[in-house]
Protein backbone atom coordinates (compact mmCIF):
# COMPACT_ATOMS: atom_id res chain seq x y z
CA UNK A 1 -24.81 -26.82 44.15
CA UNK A 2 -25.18 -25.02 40.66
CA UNK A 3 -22.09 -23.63 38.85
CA UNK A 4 -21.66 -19.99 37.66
CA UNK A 5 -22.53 -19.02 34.43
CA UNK A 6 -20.39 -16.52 33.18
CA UNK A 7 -22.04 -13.46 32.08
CA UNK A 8 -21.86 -13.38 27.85
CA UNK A 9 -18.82 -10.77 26.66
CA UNK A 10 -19.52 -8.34 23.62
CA UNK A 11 -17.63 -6.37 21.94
CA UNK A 12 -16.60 -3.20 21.42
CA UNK A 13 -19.04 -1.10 19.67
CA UNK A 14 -17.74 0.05 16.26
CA UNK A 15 -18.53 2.77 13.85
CA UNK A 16 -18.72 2.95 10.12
CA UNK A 17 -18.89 4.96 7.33
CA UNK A 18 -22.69 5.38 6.11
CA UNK A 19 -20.98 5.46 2.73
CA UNK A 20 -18.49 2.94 2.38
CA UNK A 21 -17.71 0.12 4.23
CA UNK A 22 -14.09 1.65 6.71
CA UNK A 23 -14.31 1.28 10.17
CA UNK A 24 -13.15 4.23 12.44
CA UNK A 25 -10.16 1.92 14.00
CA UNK A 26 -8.59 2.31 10.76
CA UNK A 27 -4.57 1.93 9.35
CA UNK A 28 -5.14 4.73 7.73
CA UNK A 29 -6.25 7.81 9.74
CA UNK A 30 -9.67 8.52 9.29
CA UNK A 31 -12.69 11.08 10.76
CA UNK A 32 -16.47 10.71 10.20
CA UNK A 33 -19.09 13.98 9.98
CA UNK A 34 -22.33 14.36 11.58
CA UNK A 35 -23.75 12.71 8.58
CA UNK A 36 -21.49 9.04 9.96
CA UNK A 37 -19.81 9.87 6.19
CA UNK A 38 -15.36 9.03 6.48
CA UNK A 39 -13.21 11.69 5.49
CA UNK A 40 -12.05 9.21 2.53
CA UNK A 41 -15.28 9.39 0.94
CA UNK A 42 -15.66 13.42 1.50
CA UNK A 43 -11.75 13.62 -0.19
CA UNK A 44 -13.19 11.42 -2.80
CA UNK A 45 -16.29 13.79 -3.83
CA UNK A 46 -13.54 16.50 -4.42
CA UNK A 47 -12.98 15.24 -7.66
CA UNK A 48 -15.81 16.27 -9.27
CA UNK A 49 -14.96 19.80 -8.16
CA UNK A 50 -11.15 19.93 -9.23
CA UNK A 51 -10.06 22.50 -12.57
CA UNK A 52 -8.39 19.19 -14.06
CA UNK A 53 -7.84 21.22 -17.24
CA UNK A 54 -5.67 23.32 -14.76
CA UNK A 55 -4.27 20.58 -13.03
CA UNK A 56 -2.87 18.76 -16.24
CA UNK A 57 -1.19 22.18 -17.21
CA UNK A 58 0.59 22.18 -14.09
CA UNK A 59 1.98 18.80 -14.75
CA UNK A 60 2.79 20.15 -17.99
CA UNK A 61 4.35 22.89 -16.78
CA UNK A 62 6.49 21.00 -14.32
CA UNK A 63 7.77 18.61 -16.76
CA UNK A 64 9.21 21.53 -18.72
CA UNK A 65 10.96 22.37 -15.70
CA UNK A 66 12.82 19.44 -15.02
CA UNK A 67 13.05 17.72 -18.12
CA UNK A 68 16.77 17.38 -19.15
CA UNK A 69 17.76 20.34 -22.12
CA UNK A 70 20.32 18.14 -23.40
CA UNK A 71 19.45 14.93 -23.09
CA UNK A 72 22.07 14.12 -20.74
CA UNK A 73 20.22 12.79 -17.82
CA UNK A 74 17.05 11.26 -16.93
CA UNK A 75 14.02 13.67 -16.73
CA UNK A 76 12.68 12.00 -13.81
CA UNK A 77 12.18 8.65 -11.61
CA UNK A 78 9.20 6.41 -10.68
CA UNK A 79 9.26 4.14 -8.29
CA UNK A 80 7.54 0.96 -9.79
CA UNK A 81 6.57 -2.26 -8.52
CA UNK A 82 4.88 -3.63 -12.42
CA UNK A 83 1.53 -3.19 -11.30
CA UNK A 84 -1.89 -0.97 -12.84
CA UNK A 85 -0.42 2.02 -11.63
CA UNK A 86 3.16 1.81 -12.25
CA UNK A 87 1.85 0.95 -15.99
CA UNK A 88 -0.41 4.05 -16.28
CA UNK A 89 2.27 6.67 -14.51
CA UNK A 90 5.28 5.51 -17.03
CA UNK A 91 2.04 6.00 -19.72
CA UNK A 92 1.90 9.30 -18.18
CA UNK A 93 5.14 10.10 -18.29
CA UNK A 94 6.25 8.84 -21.42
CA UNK A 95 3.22 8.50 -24.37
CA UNK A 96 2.01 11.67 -22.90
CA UNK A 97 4.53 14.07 -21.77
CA UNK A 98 7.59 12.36 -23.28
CA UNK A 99 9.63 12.03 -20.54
CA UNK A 100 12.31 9.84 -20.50
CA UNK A 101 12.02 8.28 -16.90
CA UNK A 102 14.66 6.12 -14.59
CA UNK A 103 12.64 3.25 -13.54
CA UNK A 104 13.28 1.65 -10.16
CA UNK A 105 11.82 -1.30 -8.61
CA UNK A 106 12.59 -2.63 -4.89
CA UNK A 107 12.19 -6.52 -5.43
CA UNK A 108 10.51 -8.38 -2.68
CA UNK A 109 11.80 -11.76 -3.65
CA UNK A 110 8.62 -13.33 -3.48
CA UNK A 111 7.21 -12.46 -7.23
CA UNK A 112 4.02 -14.44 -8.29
CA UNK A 113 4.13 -15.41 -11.71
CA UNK A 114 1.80 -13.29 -13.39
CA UNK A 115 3.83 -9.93 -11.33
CA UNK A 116 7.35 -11.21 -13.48
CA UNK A 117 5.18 -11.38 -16.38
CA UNK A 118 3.96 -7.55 -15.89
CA UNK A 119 7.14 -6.58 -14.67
CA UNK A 120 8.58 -7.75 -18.04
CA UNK A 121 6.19 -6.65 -20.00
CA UNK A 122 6.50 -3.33 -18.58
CA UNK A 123 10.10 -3.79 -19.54
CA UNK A 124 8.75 -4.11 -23.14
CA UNK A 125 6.54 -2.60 -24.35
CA UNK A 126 7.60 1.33 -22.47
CA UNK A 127 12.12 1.03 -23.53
CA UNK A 128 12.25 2.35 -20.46
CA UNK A 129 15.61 2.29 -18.57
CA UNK A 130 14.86 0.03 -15.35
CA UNK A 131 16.93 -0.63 -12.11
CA UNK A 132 15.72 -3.67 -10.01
CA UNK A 133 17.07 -3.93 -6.67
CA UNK A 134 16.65 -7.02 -4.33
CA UNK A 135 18.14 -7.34 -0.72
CA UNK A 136 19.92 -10.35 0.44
CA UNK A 137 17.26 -13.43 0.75
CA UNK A 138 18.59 -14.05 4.34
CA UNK A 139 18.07 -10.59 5.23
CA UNK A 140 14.61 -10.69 3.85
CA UNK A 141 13.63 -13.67 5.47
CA UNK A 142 15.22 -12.26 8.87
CA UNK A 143 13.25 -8.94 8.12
CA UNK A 144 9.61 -10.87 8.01
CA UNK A 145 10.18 -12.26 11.35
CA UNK A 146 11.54 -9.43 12.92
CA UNK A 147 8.87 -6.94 11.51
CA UNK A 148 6.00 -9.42 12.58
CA UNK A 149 7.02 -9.34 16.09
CA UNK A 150 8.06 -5.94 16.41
CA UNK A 151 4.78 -4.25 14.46
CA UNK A 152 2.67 -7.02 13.37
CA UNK A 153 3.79 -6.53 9.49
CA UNK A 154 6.18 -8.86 7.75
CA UNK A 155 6.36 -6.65 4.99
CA UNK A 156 7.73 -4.04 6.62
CA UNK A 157 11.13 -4.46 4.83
CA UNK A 158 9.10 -3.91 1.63
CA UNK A 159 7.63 -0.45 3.01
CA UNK A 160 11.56 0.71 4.00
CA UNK A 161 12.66 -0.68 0.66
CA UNK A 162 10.35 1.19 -1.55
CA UNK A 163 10.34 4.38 0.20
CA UNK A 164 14.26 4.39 0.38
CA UNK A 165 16.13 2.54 -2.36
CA UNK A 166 14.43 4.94 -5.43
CA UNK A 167 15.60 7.92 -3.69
CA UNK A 168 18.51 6.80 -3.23
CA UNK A 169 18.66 6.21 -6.76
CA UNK A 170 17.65 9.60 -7.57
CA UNK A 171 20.41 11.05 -5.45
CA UNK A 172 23.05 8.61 -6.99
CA UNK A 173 21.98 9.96 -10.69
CA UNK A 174 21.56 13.24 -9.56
CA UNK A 175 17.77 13.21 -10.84
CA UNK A 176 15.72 15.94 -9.12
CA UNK A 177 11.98 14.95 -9.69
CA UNK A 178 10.36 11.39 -8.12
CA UNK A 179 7.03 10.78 -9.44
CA UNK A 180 4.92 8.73 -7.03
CA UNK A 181 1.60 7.35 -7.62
CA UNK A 182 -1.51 8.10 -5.55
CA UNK A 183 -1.41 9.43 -2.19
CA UNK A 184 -2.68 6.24 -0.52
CA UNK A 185 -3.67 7.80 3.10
CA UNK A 186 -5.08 10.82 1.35
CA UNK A 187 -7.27 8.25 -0.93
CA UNK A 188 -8.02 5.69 1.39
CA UNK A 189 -8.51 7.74 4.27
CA UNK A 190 -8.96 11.63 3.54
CA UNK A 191 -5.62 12.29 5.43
CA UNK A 192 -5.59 15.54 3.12
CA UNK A 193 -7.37 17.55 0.38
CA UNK A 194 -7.29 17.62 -3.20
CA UNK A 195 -6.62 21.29 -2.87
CA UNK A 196 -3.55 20.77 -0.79
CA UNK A 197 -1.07 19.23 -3.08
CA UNK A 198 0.94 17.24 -0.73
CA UNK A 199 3.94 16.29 -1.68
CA UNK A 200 6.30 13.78 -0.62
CA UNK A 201 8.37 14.27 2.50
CA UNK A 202 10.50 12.52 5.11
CA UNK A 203 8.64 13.01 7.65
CA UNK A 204 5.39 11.66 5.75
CA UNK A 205 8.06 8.57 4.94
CA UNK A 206 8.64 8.00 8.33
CA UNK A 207 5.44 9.06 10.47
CA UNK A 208 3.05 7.55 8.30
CA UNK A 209 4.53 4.70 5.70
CA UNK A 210 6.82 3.12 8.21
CA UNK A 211 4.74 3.55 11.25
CA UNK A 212 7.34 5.83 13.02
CA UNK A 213 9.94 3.14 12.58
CA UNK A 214 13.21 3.06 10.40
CA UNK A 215 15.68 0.70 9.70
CA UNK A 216 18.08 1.42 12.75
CA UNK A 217 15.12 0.22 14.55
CA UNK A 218 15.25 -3.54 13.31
CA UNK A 219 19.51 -3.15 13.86
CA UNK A 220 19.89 -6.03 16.27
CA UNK A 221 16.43 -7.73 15.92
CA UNK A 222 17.09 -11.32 14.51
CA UNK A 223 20.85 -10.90 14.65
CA UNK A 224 20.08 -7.78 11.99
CA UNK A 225 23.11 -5.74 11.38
CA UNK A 226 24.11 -2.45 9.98
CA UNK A 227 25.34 -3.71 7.03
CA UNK A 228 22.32 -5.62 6.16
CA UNK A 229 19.80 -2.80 6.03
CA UNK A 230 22.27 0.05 3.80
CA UNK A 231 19.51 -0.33 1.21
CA UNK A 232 16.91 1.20 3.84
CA UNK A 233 18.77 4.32 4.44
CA UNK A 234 17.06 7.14 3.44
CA UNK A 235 19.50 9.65 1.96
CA UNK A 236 20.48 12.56 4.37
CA UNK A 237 19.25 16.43 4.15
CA UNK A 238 22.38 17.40 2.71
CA UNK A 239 21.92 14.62 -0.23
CA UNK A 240 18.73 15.62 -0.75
CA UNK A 241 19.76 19.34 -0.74
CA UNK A 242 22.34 18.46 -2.99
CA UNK A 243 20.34 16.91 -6.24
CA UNK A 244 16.91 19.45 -5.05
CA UNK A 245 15.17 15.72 -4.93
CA UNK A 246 10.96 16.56 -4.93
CA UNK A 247 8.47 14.01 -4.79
CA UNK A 248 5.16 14.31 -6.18
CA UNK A 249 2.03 12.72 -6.40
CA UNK A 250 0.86 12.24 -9.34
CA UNK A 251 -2.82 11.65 -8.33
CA UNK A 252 -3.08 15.37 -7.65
CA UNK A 253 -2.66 16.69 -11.04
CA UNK A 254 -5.19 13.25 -12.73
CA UNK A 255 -7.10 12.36 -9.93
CA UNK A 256 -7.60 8.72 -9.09
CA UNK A 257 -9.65 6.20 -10.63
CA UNK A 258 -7.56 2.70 -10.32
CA UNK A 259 -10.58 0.67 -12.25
CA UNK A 260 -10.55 2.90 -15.35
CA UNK A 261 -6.37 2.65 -15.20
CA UNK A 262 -6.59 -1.02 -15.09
CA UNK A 263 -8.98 -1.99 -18.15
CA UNK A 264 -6.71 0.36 -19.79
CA UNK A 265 -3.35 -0.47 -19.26
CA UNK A 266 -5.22 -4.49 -20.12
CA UNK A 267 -6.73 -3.21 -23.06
CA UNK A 268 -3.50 -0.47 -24.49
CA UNK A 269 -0.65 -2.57 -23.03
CA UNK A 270 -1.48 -6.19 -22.06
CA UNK A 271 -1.22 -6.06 -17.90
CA UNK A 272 -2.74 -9.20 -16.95
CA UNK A 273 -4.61 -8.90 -13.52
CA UNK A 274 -4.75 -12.71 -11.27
CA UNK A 275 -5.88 -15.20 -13.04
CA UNK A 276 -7.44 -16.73 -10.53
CA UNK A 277 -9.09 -15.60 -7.24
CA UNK A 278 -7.25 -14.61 -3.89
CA UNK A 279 -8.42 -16.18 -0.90
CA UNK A 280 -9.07 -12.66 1.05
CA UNK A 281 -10.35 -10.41 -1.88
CA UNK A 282 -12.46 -10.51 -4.93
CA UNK A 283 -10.04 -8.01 -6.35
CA UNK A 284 -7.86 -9.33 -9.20
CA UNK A 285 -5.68 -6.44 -10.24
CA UNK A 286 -3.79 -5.19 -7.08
CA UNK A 287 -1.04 -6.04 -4.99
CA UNK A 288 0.23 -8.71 -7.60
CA UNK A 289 3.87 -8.30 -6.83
CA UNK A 290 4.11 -10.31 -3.85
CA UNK A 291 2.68 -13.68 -3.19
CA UNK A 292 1.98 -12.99 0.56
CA UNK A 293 0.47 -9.15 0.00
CA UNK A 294 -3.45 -10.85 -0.22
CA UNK A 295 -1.95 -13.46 1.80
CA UNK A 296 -0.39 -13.43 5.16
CA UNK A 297 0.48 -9.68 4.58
CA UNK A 298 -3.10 -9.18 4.83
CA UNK A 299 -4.43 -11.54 7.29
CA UNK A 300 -2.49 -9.65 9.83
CA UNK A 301 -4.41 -6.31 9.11
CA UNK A 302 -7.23 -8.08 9.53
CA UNK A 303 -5.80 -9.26 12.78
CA UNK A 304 -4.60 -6.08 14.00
CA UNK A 305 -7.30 -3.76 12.90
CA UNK A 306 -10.31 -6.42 12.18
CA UNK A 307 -10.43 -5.38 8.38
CA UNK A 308 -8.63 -6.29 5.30
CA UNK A 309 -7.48 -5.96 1.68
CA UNK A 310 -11.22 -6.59 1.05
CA UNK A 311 -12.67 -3.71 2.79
CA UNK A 312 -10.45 -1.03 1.00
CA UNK A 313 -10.81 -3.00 -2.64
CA UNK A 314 -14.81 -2.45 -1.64
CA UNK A 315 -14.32 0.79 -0.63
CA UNK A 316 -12.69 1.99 -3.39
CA UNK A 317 -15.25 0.32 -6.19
CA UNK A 318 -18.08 1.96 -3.61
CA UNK A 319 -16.66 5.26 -4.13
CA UNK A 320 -16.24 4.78 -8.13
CA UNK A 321 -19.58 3.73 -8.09
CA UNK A 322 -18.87 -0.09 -9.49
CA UNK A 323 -20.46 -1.43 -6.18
CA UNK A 324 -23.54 -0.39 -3.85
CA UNK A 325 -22.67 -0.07 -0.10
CA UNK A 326 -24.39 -3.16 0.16
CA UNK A 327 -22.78 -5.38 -2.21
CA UNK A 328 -19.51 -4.33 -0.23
CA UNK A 329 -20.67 -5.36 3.19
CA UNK A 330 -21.36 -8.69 1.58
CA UNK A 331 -18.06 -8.93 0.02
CA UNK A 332 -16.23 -8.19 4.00
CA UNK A 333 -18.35 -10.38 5.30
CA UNK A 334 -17.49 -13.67 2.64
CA UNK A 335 -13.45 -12.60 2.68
CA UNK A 336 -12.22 -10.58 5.62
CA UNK A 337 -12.18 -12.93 8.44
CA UNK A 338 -10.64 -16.37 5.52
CA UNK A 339 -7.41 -17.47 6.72
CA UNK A 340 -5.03 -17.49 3.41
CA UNK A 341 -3.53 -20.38 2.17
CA UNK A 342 -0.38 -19.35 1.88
CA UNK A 343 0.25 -19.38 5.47
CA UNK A 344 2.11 -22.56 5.35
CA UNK A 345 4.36 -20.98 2.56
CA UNK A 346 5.50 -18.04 4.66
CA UNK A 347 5.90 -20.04 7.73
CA UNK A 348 8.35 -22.24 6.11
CA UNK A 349 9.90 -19.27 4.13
CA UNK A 350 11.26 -17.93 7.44
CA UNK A 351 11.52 -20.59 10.01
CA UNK A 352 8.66 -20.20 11.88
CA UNK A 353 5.77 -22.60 13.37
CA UNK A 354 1.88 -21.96 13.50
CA UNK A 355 1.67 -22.02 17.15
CA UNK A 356 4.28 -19.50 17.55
CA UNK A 357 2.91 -17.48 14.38
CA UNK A 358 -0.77 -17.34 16.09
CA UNK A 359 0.78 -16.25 19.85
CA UNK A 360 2.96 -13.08 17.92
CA UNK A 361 -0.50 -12.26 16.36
CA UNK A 362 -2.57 -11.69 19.22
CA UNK A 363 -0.15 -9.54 20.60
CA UNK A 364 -1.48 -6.97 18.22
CA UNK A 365 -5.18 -7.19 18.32
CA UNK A 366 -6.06 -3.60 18.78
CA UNK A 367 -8.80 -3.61 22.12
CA UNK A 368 -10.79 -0.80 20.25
CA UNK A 369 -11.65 -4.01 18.04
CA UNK A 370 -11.09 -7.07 19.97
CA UNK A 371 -11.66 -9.00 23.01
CA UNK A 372 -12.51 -12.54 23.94
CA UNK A 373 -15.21 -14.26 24.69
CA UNK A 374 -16.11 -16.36 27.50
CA UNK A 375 -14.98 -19.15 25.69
CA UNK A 376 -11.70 -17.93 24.66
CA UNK A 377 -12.60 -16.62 21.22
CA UNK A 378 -11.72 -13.30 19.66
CA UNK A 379 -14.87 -11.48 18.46
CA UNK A 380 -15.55 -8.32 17.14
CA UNK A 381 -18.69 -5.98 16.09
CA UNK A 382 -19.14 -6.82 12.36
CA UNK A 383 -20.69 -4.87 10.09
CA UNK A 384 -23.57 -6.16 8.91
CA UNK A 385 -25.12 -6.45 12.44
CA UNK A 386 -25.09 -2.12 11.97
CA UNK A 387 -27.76 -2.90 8.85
C-alpha cells in the first residue's frame, strides 16, 4: 500500500513595483499603474516638477506669521527623536529662518548609545530649549506586550507617544505651529501629492499612525489603567481650538532627500550614524533611537507584511538614485527574512518566552502574503523569483 503524497503548496502570487522594490501588501497604502510603477515612486518624480523657489517663500511667509513679536513665547515646536531629520528641521528652523523652537522628545527608554550621543549633541550644538518626556518603565514594558498581541507592534506606545505628548506640549505653552518632518505615508507610499499640502490632522493621527487604535484601547490590556496612558491623550477639539495648534510638514515646502540631510547634518553638525551594521538593514543612519526599531520592531513587519526596514531603506536610495533596482532586490533578499539578535533582549525586557513570542506572531501573518507549506513552513513569493 503506497502513502499519499501531498500535493506541493505555493504561495500567494505577489506584485511589485517595476521601479522599486514595495510589494502591493504594503503598511503603507500603496497603488501601482498600468506601467506595474507604486504610487510612492510616481509621488517621488513630483519633485522635479515642484516651484521650490515658491515653496521656500511660503515657509518664509508662514514663519512670519507665527513667529512670536515680542519674544515672549516660543515660535514653534518640533517633535524630535535626535535623529538625521530632527537635526536638519531644527537647522531649518533655526540657522535658516531663526526661529526659536520648543523641542520635544517622547523617550522610548530603550536609547542605543550612539541615539544619547545625538540626542545630546543636538542639545549642543542648536541652544535649543528641549523637553524630554519618558513614561513609567513598567508601563512601557506592559505596553510592548500588550501592543504585540493586540496589533503585532510593540512599539506601538512609541507611535501614541510621539503623536500625542508634543501636542500636548504645544497646547500647555500655548504654541500654535508643530513642525513635523516628512510625510512618511505620502513618501513611502504616495498616500498624497506634492501639490496637496497635507497637513497634520487627528484623524490622519488616528486612522493612519496608530492603525485606528488609541490609548483607551490598551485600558485594561496587561492590567493597563487610565492613569498609566495620560501621556497618550491627544488634546481635545476645544484645546486645540483654543491655542489654533497646526501641524505641518515640512517636506512639502523642501522636498525630501534623507541621504543628502544625513552627510550633512555628519559633515555641519557631527550626527554620527551606527557604527556598526544592523542585523536587518544595510542602512546606518535611521531609526537610531531605539535599540529594538531594526530589531524586533522590525522583524514583526516582516512577519506581518513579509517585508522590512530593508525594503523601504532600498526603496528610498532606489528612488534617490544611490541604488539600481537590482542592487535593492539583492539587499531584501540578504536582510529581510534575518532574525535580529536582539530578540533575547526584548524578550527578557518584558517577561516573555520565545515559544510564546513565535505563537503571538503568526497570529498576524497577513494570508495575502503567507501560508504554509506541506511541511509546516511559512513561505511566501519573493522577489527575485519575479526577475
Amino acid at each position: 500500500m503506497t502513502g499519499t503524497i501531498e500535493p506541493r503548496v505555493t504561495p500567494p502570487r505577489m506584485e511589485y513595483c517595476t521601479r522599486c522594490v514595495y510589494p502591493a501588501a504594503s503598511a503603507a497604502a500603496i497603488v501601482f499603474d498600468e506601467e506595474g510603477v507604486c504610487s510612492g515612486c510616481r509621488t517621488h518624480e513630483e519633485q522635479a516638477t515642484v516651484d521650490w523657489a515658491a515653496r521656500e517663500e511660503m515657509f518664509r511667509d508662514l514663519c512670519d506669521d507665527y513667529r512670536s513679536p515680542d519674544g515672549s513665547n516660543y515660535d514653534c515646536l518640533i517633535p524630535v527623536s535626535g535623529g538625521k531629520d530632527s537635526f536638519y528641521q531644527i537647522h531649518l528652523l533655526t540657522q535658516v529662518y531663526g526661529m526659536n523652537p520648543l523641542l520635544v522628545t517622547y523617550g522610548e527608554n530603550n536609547h542605543t548609545e550612539v541615539g544619547m550621543r545625538n540626542i545630546q549633541r543636538m542639545r549642543d550644538v542648536f541652544g535649543c530649549d528641549h523637553y524630554h518626556f519618558t513614561a513609567s518603565v513598567e508601563a512601557l514594558k506592559k505596553l510592548n506586550r500588550a501592543g504585540l498581541k493586540k496589533m503585532g507592534d510593540p512599539d506601538m506606545h512609541a507611535h501614541m507617544g510621539i503623536n500625542a505628548v508634543p501636542v500636548q506640549i504645544a497646547v500647555k505653552f500655548n504654541i500654535s505651529l508643530v513642525i513635523w518632518g516628512e510625510h512618511g505615508f505620502m513618501n513611502m507610499g504616495g498616500m498624497h501629492s506634492y501639490k496637496d499640502m497635507v497637513e497634520y490632522t487627528a484623524k490622519y493621527r488616528v486612522e493612519h499612525l496608530l492603525r485606528g487604535y488609541d490609548w483607551f484601547d490598551f485600558v485594561g490590556v496587561e492590567g493597563l489603567e487610565e492613569k498609566d496612558l495620560l501621556w497618550a491623550k491627544y488634546p481635545t477639539d476645544d484645546e486645540i481650538e483654543r491655542v489654533d495648534v497646526r501641524g505641518v510638514f515640512i517636506s512639502n515646502f523642501f522636498g525630501w532627500n534623507q541621504a543628502e540631510h544625513t552627510q550633512t547634518m555628519i559633515d555641519t553638525y557631527g550626527f554620527e550614524t551606527n557604527p556598526i551594521p544592523f542585523d536587518r538593514t544595510y542602512a546606518r543612519d535611521s531609526n537610531l533611537n531605539n535599540i529594538h526599531d531594526n530589531g524586533v520592531h522590525d522583524y514583526m513587519k516582516y512577519v506581518k507584511f513579509g517585508y522590512g526596514r530593508v525594503t523601504d531603506h532600498a526603496c528610498r536610495d532606489i528612488r534617490n538614485g544611490i541604488l539600481t533596482r537590482a542592487e535593492g532586490v539583492e539587499l531584501v533578499r540578504q536582510f529581510d527574512h534575518v532574525v535580529p539578535g536582539d530578540i533575547t533582549r526584548w524578550l527578557d525586557y518584558v517577561g516573555m518566552n520565545r515559544n510564546a513570542f513565535e505563537a503571538i506572531a503568526d497570529e498576524f501573518r497577513d494570508p495575502r502574503v503567507w501560508v504554509q507549506n506541506e511541511y509546516g513552513d511559512w513561505i511566501k513569493d519573493n522577489i527575485w523569483d519575479h526577475n
